[in-house]
C-alpha atoms as a PDB file:
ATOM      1  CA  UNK A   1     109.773  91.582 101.186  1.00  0.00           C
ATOM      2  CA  UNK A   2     106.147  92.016 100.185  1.00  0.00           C
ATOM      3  CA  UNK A   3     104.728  88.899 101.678  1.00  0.00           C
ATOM      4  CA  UNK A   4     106.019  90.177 104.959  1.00  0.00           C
ATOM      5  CA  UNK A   5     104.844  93.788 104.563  1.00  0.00           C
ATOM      6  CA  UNK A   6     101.540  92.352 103.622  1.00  0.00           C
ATOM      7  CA  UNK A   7     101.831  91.197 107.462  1.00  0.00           C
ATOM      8  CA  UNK A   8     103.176  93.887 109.132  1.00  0.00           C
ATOM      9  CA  UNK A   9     101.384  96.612 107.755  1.00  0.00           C
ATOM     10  CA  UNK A  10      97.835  95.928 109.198  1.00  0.00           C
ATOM     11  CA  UNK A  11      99.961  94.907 112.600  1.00  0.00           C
ATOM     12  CA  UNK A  12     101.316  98.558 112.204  1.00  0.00           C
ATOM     13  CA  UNK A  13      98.550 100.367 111.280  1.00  0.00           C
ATOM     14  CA  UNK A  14      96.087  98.685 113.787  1.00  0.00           C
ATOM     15  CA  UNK A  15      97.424 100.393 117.299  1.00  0.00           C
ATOM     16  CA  UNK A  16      97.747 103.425 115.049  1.00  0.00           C
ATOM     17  CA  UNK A  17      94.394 103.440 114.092  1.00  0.00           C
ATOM     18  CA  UNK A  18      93.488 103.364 118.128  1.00  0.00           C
ATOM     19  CA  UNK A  19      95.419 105.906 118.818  1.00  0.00           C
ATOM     20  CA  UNK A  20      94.047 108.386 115.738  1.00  0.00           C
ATOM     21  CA  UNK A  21      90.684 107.392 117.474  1.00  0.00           C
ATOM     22  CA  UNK A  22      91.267 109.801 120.093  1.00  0.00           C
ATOM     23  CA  UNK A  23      92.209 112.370 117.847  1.00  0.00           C
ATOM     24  CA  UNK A  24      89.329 112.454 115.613  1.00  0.00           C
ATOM     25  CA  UNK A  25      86.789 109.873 115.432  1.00  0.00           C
ATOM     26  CA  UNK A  26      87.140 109.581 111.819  1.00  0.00           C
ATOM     27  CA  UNK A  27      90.405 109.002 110.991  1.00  0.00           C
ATOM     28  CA  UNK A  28      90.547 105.091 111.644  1.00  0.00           C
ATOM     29  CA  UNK A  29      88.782 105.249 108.330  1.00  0.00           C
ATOM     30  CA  UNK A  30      91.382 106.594 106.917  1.00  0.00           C
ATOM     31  CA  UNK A  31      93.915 104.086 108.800  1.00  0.00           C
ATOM     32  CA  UNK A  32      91.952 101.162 107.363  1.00  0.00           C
ATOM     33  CA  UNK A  33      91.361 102.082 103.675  1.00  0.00           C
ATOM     34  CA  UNK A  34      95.324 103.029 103.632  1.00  0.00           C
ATOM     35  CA  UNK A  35      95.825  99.184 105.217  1.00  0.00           C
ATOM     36  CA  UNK A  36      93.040  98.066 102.635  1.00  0.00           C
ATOM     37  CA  UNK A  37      94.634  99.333  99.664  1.00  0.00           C
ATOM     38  CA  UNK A  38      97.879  98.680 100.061  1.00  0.00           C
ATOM     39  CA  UNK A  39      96.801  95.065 100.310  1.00  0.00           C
ATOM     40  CA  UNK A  40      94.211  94.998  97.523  1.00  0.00           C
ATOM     41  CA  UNK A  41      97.817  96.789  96.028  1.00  0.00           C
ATOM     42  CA  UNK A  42      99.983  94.182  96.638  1.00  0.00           C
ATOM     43  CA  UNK A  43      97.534  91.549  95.892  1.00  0.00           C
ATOM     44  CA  UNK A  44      97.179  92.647  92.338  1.00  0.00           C
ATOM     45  CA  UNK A  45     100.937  92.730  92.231  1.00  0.00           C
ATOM     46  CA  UNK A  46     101.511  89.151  93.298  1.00  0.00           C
ATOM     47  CA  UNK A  47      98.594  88.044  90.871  1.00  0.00           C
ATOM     48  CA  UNK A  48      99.892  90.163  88.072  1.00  0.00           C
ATOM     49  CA  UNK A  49     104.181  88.223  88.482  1.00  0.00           C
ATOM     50  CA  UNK A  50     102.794  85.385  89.440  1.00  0.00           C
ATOM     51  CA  UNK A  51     104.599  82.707  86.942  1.00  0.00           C
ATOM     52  CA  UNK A  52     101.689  80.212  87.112  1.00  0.00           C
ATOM     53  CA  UNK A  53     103.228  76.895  88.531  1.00  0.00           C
ATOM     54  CA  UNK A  54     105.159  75.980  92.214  1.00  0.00           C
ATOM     55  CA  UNK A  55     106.560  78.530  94.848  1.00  0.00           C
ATOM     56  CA  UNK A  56     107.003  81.937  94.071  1.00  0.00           C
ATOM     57  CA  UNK A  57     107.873  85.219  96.031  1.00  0.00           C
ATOM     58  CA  UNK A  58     110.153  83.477  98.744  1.00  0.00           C
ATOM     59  CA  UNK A  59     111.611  84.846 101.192  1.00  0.00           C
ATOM     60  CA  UNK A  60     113.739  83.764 104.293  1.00  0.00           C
ATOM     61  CA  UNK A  61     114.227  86.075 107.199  1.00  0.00           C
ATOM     62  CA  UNK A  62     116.451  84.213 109.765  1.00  0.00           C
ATOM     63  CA  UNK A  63     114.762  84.602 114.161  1.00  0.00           C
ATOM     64  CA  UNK A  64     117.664  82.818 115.709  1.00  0.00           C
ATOM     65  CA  UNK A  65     120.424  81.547 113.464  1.00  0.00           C
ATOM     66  CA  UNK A  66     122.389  79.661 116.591  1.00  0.00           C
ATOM     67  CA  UNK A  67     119.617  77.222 116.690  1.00  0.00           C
ATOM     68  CA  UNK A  68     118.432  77.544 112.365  1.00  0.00           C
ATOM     69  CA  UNK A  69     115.202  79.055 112.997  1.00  0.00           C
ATOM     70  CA  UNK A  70     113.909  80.919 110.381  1.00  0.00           C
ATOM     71  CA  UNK A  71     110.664  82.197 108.767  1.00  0.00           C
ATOM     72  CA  UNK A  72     109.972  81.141 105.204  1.00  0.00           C
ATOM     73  CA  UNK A  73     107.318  83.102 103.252  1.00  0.00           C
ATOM     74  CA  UNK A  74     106.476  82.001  99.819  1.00  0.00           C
ATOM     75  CA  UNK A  75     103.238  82.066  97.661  1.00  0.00           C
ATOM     76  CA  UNK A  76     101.606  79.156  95.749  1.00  0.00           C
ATOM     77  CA  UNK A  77      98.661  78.895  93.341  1.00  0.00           C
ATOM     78  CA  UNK A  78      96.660  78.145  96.316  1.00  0.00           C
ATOM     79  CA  UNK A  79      98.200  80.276  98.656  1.00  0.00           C
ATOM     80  CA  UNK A  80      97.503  83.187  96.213  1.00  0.00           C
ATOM     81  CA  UNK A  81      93.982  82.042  96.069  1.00  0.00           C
ATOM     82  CA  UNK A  82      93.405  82.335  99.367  1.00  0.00           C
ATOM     83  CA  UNK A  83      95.589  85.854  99.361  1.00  0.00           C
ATOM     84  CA  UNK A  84      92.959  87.438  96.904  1.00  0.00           C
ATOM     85  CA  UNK A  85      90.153  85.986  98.606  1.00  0.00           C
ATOM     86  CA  UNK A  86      91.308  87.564 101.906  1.00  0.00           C
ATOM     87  CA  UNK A  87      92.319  91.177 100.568  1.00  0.00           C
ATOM     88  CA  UNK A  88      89.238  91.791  98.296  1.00  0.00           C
END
C-alpha cells in the first residue's frame, strides 16, 4: 500500500494545492512540504525494511479482472535507488 500512496498522494495534493491558491497565496507551501515529507517519510521507510536482495514491497491491485489486468508495484535495489534519488 505504500508504493501506491507514494503515487497518489502528490496526484491528490496537486489540484488541492490549486485550489488553496485562491485562498491564500501561501498555503501551496504548505500543500507541497506535506507532499514532500510524506515522501522523504516513506522513502526512509522503504530504505530502512528494505531486505537487501530481489523484489520487495509488492503489491497487486487488480483494473479489470475479466480480462487479468492488473497493476504490480514492487521495489528493487535499483528501483529504490532511483526512489531516494527522486524524493530527496
Amino acid at each position: 500500500m505504500i508504493l501506491l500512496s507514494m503515487i497518489l498522494v502528490p496526484v491528490v495534493l496537486a489540484p488541492l494545492a490549486l485550489i488553496a491558491e485562491k485562498v491564500n497565496e501561501k498555503y501551496p507551501r504548505y500543500v507541497s512540504l506535506v507532499s514532500a515529507l510524506y515522501l522523504c517519510l516513506a522513502t526512509v521507510y522503504l530504505f530502512s525494511k528494505y531486505p537487501g536482495q530481489g523484489f520487495a514491497f509488492e503489491e497487486v491491485y487488480p483494473i479489470f479482472p475479466a480480462f487479468d489486468f492488473v497493476l504490480k508495484l514492487a521495489v528493487d535495489c535499483i528501483s529504490l535507488t532511483l526512489i531516494g534519488i527522486t524524493a530527496f
